[in-house]
N, C-alpha and C. Protein backbone atom coordinates (compact mmCIF):
# COMPACT_ATOMS: atom_id res chain seq x y z
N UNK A 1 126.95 110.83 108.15
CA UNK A 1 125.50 110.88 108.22
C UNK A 1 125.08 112.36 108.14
N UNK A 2 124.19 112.24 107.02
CA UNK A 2 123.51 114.26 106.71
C UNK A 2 122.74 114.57 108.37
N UNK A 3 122.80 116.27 108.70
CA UNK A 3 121.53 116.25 109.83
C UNK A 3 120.39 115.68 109.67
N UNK A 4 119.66 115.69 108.02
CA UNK A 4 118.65 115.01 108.12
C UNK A 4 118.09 113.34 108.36
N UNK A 5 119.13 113.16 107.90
CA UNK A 5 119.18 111.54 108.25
C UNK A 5 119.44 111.41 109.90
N UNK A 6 120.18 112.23 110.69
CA UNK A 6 119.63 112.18 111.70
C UNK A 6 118.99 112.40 112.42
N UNK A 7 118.18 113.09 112.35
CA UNK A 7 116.79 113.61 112.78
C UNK A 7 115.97 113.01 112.22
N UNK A 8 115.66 112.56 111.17
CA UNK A 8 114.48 111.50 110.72
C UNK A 8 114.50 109.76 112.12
N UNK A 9 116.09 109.86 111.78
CA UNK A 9 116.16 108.43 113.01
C UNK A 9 116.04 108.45 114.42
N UNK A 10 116.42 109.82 114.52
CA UNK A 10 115.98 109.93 116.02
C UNK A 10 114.21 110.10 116.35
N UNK A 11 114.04 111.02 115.53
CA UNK A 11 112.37 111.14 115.96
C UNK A 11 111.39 110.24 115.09
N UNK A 12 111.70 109.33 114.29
CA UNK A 12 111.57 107.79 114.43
C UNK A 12 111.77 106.82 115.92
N UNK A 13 113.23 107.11 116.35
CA UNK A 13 113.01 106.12 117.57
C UNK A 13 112.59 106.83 118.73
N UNK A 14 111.97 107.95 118.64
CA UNK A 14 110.83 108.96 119.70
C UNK A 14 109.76 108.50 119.57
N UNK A 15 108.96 108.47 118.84
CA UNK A 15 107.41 108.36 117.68
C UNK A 15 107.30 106.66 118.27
N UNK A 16 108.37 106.09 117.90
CA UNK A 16 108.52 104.13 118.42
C UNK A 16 108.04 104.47 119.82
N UNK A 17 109.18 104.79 120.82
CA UNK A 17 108.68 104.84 122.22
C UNK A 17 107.95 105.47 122.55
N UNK A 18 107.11 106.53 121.83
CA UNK A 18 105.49 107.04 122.10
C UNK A 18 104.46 105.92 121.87
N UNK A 19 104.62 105.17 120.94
CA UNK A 19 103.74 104.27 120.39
C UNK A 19 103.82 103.32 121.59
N UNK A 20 104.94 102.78 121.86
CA UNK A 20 104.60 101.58 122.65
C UNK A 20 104.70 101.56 123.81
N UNK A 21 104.77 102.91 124.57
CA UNK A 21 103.92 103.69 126.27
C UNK A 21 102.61 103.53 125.98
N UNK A 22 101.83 104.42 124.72
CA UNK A 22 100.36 104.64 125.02
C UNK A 22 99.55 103.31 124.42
N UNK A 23 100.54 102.20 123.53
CA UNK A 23 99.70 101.52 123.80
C UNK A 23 99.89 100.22 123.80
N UNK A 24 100.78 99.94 124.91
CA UNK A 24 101.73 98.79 125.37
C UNK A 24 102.12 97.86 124.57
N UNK A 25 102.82 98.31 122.96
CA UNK A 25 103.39 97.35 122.14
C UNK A 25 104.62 96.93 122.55
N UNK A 26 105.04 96.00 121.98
CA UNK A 26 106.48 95.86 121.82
C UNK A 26 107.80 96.44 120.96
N UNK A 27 108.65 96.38 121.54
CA UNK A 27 109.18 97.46 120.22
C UNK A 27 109.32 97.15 118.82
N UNK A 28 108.94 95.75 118.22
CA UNK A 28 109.04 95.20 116.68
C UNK A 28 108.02 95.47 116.83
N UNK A 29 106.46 95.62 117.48
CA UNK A 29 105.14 96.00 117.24
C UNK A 29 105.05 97.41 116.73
N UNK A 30 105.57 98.04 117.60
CA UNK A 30 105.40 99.79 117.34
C UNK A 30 106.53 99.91 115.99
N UNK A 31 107.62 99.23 115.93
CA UNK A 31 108.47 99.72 114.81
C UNK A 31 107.60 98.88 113.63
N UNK A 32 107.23 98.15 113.38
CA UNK A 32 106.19 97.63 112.21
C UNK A 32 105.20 98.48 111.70
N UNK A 33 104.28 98.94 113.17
CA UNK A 33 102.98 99.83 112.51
C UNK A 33 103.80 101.20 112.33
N UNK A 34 104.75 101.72 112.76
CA UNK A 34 105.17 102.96 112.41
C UNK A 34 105.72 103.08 110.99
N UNK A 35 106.63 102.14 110.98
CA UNK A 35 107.34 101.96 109.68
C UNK A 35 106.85 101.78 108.14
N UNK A 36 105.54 101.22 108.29
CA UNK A 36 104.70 100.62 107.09
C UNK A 36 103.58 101.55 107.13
N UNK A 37 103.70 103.06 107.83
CA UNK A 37 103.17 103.99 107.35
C UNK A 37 103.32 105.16 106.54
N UNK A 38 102.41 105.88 106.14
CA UNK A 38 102.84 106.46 105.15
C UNK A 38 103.37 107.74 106.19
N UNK A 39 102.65 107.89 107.10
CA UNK A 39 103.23 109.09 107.41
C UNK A 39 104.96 108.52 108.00
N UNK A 40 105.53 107.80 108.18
CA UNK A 40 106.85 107.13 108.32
C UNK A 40 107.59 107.52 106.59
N UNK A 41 106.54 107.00 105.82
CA UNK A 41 107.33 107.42 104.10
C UNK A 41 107.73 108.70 103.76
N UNK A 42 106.79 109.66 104.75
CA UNK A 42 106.62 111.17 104.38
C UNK A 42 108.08 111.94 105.26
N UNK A 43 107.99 111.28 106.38
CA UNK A 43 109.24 111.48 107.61
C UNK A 43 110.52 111.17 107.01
N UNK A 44 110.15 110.08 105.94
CA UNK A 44 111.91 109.62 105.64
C UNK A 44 112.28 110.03 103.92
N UNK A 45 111.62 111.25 103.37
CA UNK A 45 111.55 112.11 102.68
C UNK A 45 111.90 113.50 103.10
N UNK A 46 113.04 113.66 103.05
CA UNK A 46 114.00 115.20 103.55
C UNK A 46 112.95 116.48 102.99
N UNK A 47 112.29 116.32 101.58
CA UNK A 47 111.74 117.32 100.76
C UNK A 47 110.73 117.70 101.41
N UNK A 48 109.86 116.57 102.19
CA UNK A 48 108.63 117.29 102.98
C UNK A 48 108.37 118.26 104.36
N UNK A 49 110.07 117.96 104.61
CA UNK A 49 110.17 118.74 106.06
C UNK A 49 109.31 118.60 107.02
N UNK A 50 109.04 117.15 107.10
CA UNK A 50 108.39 116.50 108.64
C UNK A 50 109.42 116.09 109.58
N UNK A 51 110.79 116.43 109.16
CA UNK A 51 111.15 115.95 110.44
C UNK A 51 112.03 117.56 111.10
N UNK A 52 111.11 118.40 110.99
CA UNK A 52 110.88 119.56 111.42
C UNK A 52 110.25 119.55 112.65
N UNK A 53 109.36 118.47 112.69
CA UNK A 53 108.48 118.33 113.70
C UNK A 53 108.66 117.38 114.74
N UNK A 54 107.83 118.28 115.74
CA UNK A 54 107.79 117.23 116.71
C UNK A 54 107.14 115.92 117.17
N UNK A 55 108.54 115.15 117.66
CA UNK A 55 107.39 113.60 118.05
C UNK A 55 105.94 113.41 118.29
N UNK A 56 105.46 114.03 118.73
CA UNK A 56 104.17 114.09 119.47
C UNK A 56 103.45 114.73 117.92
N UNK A 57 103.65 115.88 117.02
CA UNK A 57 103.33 116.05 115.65
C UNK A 57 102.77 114.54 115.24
N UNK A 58 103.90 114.11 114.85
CA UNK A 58 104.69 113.16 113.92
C UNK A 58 103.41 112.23 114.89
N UNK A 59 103.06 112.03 115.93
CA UNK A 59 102.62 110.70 116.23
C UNK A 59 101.39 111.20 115.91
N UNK A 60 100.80 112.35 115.90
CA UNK A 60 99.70 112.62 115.60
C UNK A 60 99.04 112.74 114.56
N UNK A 61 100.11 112.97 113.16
CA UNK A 61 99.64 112.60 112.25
C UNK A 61 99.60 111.03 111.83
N UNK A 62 100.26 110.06 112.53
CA UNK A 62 100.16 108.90 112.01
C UNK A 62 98.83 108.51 113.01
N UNK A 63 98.28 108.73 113.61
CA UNK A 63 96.77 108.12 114.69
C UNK A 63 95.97 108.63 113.23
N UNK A 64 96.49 109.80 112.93
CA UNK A 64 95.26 110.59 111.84
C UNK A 64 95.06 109.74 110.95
N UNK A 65 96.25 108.91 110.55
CA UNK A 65 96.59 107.64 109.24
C UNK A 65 95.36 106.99 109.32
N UNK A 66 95.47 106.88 110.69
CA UNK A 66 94.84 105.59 111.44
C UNK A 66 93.52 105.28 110.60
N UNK A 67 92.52 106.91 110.72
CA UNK A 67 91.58 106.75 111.31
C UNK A 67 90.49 106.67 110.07
C-alpha cells in the first residue's frame, strides 16, 4: 500500500467518525454521504493533495459541498 493510499483511508475513516459525532449518523450513513461526495472524489485523487489535510479541513470542505 503507497503512503498515499494510506492517508486518503485513514482520514476518510477520521472525516466518517467526525460526521457521525456531530450528527448522530450511523456509520453506513456517514460513509454514504461522505463517499458520494465530491469532495471524497477530490481526497481519493493523490494529484490534488487533499489528503495533506486535516480531518476537520477535509470535513469542512465537504459541509461547504453541502451548502
Amino acid at each position: 500500500m503507497s503512503k498515499e493510499t494510506f492517508m486518503i483511508e485513514s482520514l476518510t475513516r477520521d472525516v466518517v467518525a467526525l460526521l457521525m459525532e456531530e450528527r448522530g449518523l450511523s456509520m453506513r450513513e456517514a460513509m454514504d454521504a461522505f463517499c458520494s461526495s465530491r469532495t471524497f472524489d477530490a481526497l481519493s485523487n493523490p494529484e490534488t493533495g487533499l489528503y495533506f489535510q486535516s480531518p476537520a479541513y477535509i470535513l469542512d470542505e465537504f459541509k461547504n459541498e453541502e451548502l
